[in-house]
N, C-alpha and C. Protein backbone atom coordinates (compact mmCIF):
# COMPACT_ATOMS: atom_id res chain seq x y z
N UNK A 1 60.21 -105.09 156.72
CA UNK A 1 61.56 -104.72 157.08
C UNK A 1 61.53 -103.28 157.61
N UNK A 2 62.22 -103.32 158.83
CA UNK A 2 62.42 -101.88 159.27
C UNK A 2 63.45 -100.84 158.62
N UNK A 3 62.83 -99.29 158.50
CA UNK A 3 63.95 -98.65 158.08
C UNK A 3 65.04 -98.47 158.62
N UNK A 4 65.28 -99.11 159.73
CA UNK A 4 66.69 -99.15 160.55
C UNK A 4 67.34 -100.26 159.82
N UNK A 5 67.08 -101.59 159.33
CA UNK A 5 67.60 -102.44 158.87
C UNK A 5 67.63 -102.26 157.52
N UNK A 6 66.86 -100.99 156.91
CA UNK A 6 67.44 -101.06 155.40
C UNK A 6 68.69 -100.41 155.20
N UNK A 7 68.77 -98.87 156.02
CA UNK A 7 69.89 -98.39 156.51
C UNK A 7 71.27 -99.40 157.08
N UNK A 8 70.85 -100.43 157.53
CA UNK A 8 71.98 -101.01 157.73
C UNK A 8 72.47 -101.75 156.84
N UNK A 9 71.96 -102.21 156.20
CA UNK A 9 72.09 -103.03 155.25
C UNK A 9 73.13 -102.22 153.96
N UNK A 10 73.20 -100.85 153.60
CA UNK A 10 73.77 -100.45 152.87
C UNK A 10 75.07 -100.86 152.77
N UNK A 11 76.25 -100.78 154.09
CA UNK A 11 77.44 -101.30 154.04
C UNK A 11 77.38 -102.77 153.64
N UNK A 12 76.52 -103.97 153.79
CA UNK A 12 76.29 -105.25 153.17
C UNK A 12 76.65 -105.28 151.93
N UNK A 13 75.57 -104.47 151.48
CA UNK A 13 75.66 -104.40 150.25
C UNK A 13 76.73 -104.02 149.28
N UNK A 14 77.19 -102.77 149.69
CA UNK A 14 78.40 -102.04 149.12
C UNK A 14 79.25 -103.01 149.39
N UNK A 15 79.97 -103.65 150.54
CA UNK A 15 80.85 -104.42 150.26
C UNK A 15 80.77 -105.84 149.34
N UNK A 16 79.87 -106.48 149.44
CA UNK A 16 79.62 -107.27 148.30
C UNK A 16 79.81 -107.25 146.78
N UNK A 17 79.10 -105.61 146.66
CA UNK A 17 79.45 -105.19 145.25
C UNK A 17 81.41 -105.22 145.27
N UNK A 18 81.62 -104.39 146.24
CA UNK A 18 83.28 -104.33 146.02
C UNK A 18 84.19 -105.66 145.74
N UNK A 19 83.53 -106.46 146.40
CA UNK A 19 84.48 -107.52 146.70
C UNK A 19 84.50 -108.19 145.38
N UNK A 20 83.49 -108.55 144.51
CA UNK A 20 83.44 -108.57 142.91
C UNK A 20 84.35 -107.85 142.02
N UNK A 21 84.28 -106.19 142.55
CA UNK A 21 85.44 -105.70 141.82
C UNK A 21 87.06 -105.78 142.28
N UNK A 22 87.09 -106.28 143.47
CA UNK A 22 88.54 -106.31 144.07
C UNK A 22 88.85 -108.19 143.05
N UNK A 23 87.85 -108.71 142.78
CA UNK A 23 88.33 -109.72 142.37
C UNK A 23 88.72 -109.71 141.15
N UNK A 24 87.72 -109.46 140.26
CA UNK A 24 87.69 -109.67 139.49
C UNK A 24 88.51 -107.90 138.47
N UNK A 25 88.80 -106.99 138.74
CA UNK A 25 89.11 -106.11 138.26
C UNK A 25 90.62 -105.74 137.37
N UNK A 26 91.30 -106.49 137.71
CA UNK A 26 92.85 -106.21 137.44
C UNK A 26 92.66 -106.99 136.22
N UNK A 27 92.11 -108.49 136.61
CA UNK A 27 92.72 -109.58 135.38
C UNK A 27 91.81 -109.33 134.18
N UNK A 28 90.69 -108.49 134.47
CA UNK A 28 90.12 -108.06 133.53
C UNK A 28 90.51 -106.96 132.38
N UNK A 29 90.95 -106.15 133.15
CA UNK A 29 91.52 -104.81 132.51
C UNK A 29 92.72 -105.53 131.94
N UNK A 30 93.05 -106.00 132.52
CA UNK A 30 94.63 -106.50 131.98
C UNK A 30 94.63 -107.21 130.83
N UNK A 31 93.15 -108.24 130.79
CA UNK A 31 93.02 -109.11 129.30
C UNK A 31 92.32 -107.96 128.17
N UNK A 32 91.80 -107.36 128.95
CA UNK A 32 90.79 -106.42 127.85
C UNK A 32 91.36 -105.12 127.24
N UNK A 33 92.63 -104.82 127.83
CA UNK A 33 93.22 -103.81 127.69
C UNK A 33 93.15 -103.17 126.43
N UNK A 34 93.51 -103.54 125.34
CA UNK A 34 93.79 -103.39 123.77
C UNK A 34 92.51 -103.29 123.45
N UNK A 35 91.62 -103.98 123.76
CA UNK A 35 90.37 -103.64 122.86
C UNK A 35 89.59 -102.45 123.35
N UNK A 36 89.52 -102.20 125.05
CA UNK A 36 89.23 -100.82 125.26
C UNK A 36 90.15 -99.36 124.81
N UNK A 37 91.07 -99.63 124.64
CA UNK A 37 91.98 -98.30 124.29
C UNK A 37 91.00 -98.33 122.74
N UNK A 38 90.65 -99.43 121.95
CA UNK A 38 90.40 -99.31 120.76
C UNK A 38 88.90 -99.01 120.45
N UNK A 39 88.31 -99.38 121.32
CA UNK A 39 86.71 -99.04 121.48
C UNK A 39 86.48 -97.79 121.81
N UNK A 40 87.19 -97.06 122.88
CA UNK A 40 87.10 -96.15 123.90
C UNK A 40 88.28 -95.35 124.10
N UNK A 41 88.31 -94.66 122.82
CA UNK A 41 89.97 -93.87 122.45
C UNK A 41 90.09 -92.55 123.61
N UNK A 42 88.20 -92.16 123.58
CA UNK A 42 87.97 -90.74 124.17
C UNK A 42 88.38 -90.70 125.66
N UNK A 43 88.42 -91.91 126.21
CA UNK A 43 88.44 -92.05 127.87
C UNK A 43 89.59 -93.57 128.49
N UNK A 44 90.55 -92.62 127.46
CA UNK A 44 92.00 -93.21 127.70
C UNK A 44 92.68 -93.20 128.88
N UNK A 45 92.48 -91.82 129.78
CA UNK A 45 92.68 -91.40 130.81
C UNK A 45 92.06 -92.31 131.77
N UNK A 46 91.16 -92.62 131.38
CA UNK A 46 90.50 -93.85 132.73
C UNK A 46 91.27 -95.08 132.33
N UNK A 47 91.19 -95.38 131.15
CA UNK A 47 91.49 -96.70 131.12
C UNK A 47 93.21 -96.69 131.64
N UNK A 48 94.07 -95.63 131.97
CA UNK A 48 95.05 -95.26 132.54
C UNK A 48 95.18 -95.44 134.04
N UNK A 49 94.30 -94.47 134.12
CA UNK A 49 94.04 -95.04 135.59
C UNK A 49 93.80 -96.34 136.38
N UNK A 50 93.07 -96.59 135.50
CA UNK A 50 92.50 -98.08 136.04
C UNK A 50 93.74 -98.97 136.11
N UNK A 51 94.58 -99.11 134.90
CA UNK A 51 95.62 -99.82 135.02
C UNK A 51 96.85 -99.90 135.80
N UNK A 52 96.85 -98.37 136.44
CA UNK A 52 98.05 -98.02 137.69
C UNK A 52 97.64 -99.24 138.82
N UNK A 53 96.74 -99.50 138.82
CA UNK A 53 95.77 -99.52 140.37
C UNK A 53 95.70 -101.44 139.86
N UNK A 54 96.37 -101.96 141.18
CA UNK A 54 96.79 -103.54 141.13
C UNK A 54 95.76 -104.05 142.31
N UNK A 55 95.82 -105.15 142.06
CA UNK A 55 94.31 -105.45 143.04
C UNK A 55 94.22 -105.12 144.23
N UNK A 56 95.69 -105.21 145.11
CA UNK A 56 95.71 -104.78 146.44
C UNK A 56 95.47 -103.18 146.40
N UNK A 57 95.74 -102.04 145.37
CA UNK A 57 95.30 -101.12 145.53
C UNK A 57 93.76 -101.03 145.09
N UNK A 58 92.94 -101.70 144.59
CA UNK A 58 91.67 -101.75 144.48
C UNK A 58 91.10 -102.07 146.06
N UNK A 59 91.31 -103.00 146.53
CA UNK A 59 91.13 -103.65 147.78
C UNK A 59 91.17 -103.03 149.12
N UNK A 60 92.53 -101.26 148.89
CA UNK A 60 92.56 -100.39 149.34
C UNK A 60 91.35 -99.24 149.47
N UNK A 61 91.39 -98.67 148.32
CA UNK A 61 90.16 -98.28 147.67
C UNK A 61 88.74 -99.14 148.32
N UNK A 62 88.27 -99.45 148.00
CA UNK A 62 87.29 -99.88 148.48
C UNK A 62 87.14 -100.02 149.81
N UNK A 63 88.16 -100.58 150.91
CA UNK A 63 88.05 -100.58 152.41
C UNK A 63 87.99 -99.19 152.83
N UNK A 64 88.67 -97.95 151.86
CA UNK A 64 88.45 -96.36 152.61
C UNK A 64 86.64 -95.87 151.94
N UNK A 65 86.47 -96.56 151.26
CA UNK A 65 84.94 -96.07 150.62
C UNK A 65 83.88 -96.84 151.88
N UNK A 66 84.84 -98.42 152.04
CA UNK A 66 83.52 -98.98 152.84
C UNK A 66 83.49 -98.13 154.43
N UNK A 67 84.85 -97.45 154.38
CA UNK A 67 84.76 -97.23 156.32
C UNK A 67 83.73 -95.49 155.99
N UNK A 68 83.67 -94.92 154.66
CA UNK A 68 83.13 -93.49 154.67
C UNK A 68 81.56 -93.99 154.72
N UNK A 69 81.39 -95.27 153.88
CA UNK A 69 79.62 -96.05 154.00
C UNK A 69 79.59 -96.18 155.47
N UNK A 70 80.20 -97.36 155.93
CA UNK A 70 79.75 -97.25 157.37
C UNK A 70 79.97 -96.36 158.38
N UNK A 71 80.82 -95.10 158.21
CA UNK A 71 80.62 -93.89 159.10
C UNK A 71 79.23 -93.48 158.80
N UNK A 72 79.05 -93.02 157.43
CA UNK A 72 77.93 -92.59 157.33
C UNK A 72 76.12 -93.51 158.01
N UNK A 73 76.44 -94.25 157.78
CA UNK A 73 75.27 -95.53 158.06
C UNK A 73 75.30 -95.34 159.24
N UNK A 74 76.40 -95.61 160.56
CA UNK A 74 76.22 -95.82 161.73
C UNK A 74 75.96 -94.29 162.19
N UNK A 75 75.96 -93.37 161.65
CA UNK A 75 75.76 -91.85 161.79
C UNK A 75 74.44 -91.41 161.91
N UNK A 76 73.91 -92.03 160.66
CA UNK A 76 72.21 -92.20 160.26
C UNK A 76 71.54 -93.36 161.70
N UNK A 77 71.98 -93.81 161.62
CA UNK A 77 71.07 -94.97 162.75
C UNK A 77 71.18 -94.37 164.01
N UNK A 78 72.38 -93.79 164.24
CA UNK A 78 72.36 -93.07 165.46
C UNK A 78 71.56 -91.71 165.92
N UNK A 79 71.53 -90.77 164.68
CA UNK A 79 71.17 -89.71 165.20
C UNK A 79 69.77 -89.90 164.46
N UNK A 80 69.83 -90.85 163.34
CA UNK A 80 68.33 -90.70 162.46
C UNK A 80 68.05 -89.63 161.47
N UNK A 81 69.73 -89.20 161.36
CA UNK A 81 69.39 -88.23 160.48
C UNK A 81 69.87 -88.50 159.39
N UNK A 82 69.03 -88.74 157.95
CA UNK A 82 69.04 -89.79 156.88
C UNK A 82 70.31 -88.94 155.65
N UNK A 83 70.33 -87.86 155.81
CA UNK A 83 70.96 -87.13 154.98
C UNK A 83 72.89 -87.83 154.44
N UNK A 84 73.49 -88.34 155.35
CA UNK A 84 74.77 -88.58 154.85
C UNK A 84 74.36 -90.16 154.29
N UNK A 85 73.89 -90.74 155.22
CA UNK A 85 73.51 -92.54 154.60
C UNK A 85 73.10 -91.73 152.90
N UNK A 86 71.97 -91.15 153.05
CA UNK A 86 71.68 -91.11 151.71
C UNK A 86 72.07 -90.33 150.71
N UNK A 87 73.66 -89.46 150.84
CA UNK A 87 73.85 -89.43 149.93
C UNK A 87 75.04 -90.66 149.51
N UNK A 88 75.45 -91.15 150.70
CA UNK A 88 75.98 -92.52 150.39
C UNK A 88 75.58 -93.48 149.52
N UNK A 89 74.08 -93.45 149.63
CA UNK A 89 73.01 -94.57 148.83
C UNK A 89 72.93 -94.02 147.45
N UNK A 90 73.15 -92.29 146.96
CA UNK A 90 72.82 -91.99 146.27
C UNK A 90 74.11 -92.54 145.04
N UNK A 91 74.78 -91.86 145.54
CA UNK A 91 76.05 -92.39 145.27
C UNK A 91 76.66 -93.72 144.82
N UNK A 92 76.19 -94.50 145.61
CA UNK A 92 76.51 -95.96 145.16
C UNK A 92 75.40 -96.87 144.19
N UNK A 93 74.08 -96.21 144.30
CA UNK A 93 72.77 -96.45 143.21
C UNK A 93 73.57 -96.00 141.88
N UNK A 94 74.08 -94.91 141.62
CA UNK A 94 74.19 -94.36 140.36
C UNK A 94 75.33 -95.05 139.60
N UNK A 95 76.74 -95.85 140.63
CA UNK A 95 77.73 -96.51 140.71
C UNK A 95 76.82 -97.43 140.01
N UNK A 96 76.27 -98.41 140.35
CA UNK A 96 75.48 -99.24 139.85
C UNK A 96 74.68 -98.97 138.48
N UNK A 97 74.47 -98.06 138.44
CA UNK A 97 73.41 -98.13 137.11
C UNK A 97 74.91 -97.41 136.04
N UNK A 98 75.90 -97.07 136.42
CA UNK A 98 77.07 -96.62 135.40
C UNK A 98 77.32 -98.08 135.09
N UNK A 99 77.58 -99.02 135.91
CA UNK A 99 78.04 -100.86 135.32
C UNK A 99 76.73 -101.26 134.35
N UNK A 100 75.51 -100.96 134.88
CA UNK A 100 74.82 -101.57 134.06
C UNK A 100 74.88 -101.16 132.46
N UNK A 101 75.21 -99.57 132.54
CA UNK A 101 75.79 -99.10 131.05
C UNK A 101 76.57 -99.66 130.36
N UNK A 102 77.53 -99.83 131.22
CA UNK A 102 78.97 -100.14 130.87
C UNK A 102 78.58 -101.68 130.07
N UNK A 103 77.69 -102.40 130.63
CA UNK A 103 77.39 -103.86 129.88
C UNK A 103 76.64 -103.98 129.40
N UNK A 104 76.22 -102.58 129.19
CA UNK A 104 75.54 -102.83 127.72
C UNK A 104 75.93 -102.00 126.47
N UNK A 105 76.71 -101.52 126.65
CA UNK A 105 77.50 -100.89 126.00
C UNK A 105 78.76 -101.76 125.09
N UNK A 106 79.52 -102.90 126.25
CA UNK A 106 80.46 -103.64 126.29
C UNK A 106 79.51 -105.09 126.07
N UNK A 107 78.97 -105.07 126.30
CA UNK A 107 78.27 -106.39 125.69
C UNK A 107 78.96 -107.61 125.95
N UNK A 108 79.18 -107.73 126.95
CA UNK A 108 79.72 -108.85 127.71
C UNK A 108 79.97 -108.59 129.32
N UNK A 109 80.44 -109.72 129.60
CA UNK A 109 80.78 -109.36 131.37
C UNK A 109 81.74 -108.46 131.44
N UNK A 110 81.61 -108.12 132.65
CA UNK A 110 82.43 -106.53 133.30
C UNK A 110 82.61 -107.02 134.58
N UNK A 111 83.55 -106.52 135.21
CA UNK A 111 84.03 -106.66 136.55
C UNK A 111 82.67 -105.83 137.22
N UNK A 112 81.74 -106.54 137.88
CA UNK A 112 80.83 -105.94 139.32
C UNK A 112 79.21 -105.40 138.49
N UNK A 113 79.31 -106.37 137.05
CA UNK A 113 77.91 -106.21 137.23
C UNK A 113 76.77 -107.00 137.71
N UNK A 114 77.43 -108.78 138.10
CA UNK A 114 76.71 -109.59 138.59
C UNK A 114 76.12 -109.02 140.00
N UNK A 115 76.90 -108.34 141.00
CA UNK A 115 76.51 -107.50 142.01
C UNK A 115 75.64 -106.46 141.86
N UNK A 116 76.22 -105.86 140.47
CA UNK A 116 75.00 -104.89 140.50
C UNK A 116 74.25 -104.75 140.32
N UNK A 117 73.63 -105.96 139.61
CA UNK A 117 72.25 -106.70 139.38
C UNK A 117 71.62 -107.16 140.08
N UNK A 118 72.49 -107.72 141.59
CA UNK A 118 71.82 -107.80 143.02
C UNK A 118 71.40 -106.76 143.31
N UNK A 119 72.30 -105.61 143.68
CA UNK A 119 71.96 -104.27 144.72
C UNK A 119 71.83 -103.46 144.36
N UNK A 120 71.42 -103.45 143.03
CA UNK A 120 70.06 -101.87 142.47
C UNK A 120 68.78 -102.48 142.83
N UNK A 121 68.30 -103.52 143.46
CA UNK A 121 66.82 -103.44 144.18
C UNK A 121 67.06 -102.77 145.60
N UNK A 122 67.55 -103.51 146.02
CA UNK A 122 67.78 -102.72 147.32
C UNK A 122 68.03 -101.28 147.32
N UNK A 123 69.08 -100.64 146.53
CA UNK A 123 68.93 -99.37 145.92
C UNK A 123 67.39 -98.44 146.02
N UNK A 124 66.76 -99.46 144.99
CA UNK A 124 65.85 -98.70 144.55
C UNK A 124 64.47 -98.88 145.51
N UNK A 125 64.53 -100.34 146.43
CA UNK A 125 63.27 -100.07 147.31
C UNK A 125 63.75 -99.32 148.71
N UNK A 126 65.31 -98.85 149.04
CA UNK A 126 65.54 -98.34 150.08
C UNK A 126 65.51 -96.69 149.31
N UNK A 127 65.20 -96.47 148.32
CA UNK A 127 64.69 -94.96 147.81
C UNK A 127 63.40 -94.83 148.12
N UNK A 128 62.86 -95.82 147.25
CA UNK A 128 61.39 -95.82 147.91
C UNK A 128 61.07 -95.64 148.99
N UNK A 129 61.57 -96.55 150.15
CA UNK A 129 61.11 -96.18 151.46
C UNK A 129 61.52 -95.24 152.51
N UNK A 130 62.51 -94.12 151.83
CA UNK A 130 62.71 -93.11 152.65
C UNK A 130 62.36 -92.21 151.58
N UNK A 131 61.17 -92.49 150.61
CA UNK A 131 60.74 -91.07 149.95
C UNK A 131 60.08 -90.26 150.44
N UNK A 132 59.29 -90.41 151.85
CA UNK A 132 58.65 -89.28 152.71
C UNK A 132 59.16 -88.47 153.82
N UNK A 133 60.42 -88.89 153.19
CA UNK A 133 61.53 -88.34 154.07
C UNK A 133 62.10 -87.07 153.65
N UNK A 134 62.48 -86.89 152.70
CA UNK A 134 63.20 -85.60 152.08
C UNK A 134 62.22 -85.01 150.71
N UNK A 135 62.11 -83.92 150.55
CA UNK A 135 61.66 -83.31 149.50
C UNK A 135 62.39 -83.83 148.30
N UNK A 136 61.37 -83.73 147.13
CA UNK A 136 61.95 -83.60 145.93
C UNK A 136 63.50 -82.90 145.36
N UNK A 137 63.46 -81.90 146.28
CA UNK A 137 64.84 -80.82 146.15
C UNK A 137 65.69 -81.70 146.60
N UNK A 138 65.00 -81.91 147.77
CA UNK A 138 66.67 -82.53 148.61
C UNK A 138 66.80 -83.79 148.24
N UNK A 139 66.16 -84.97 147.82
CA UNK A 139 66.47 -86.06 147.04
C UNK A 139 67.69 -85.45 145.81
N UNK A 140 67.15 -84.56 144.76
CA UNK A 140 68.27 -84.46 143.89
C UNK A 140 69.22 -83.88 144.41
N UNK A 141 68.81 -82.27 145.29
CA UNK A 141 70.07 -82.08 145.93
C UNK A 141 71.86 -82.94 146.38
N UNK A 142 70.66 -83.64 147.59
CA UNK A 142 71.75 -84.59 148.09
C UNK A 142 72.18 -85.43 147.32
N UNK A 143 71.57 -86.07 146.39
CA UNK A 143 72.47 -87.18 145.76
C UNK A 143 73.27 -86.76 144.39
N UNK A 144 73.07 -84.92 144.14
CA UNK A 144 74.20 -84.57 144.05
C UNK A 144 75.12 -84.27 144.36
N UNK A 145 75.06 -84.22 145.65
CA UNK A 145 76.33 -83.64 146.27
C UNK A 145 76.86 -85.35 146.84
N UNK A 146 76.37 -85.98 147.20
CA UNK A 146 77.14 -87.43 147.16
C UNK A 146 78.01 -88.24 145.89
N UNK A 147 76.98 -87.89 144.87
CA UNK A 147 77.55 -88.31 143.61
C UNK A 147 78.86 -87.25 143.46
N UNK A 148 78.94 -86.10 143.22
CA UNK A 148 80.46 -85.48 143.49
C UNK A 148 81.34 -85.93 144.36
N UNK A 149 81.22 -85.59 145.59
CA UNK A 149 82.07 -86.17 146.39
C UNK A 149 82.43 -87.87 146.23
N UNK A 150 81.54 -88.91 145.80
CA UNK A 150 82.02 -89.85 145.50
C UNK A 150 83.34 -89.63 144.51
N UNK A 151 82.64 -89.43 143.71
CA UNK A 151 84.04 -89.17 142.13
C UNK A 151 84.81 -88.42 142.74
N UNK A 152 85.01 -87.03 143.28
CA UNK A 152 86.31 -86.70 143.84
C UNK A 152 87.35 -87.46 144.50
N UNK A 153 86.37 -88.42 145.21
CA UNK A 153 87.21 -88.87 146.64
C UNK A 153 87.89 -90.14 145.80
N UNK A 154 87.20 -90.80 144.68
CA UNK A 154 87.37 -92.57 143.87
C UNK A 154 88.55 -91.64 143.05
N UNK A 155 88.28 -90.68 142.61
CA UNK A 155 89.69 -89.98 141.61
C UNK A 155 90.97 -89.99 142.54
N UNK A 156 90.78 -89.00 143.63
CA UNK A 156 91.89 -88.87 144.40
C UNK A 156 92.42 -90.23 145.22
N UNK A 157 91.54 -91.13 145.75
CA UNK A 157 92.10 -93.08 145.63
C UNK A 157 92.82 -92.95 145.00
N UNK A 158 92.48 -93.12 143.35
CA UNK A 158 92.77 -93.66 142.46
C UNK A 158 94.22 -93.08 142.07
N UNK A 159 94.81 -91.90 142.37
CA UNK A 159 95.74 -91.18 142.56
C UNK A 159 96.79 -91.54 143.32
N UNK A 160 96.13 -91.52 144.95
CA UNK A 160 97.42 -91.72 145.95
C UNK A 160 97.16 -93.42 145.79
N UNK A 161 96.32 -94.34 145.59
CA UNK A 161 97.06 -95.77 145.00
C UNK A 161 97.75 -95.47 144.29
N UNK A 162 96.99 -95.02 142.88
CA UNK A 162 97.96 -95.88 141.56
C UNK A 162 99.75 -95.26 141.66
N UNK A 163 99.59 -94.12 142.85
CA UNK A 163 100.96 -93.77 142.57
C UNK A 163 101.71 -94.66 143.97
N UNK A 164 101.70 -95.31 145.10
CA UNK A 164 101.99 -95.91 146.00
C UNK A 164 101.39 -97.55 145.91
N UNK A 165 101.29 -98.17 144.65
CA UNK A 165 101.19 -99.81 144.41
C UNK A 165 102.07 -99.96 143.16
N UNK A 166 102.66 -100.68 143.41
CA UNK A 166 102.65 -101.25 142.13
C UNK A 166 102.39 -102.77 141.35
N UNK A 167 102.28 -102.03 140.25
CA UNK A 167 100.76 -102.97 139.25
C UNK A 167 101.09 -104.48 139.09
N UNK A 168 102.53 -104.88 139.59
CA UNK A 168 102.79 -106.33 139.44
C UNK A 168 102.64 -106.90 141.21
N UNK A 169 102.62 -106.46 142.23
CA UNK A 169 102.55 -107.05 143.50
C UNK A 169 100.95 -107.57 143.49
């Protein structure tokens, strides 16, 4: 497989994972509600959040994340310069390995870990194969500064949705 087609492949992927959570996310939170406030007293505030946010605002969310993946992707293929794809990749790898916590932690199904059990290989052999690409620095570098900007940008979503949906439409 060429590294042009692993690069492309990232938006595939990411939307796949999403589309798991656009499905499956609301009716989940919504049945599980009571037992996470009771498990997870410390991170009430999320479980707050999460509940503003009705599937069409999930569905929102995710189409402005998938158009920042595929800016970035078609950015990388174009100029070849791997730096925004990958902190995109970095970003959405770590997304992935937070669900895999989350179910094992929760010990049962979760909204988007069957996906994420697909696309942490791909994750992890499209790391691999652009590891002679960036230094050690700039591997952690960048996929810290992706991993921030992810969470800034999924907080502030999560904001101008949960305050412009509402949770019964």
């Amino acid at each position: 497989m060429t590294l042009l087609s692993i690069i492309l492949l990232l938006p595939v992927f990411f939307a796949i994972h999403e589309l798991e959570e656009i499905i499956m996310m609301q009716r989940w939170v919504s049945k599980n509600r009571s037992t996470l406030y009771d498990r997870y007293p410390k991170i009430g505030f999320i479980i707050r959040l999460m509940e503003k946010v009705n599937t069409r605002g999930i569905a929102i969310i995710a189409a402005e994340e998938f158009v920042i993946v595929s800016a970035c992707t078609f950015a990388t293929a174009y100029t070849g310069n791997i730096v925004a794809w990958y902190c995109c990749l970095a970003a959405f790898g770590i997304h992935l390995v937070i669900h895999l916590f989350q179910f094992i932690t929760w010990r049962r199904y979760i909204p988007a870990i069957v996906t994420s059990l697909l696309c942490l290989p791909y994750c992890i052999y499209a790391i691999y194969r652009i590891s002679g690409l960036l230094t050690q620095t700039e591997f952690i570098l960048y996929a810290a500064v992706g991993i921030a900007i992810g969470v800034i940008n999924l907080l502030a979503m999560h904001f101008v949705v949960g305050k412009s949906t509402c949770k019964y439409i």
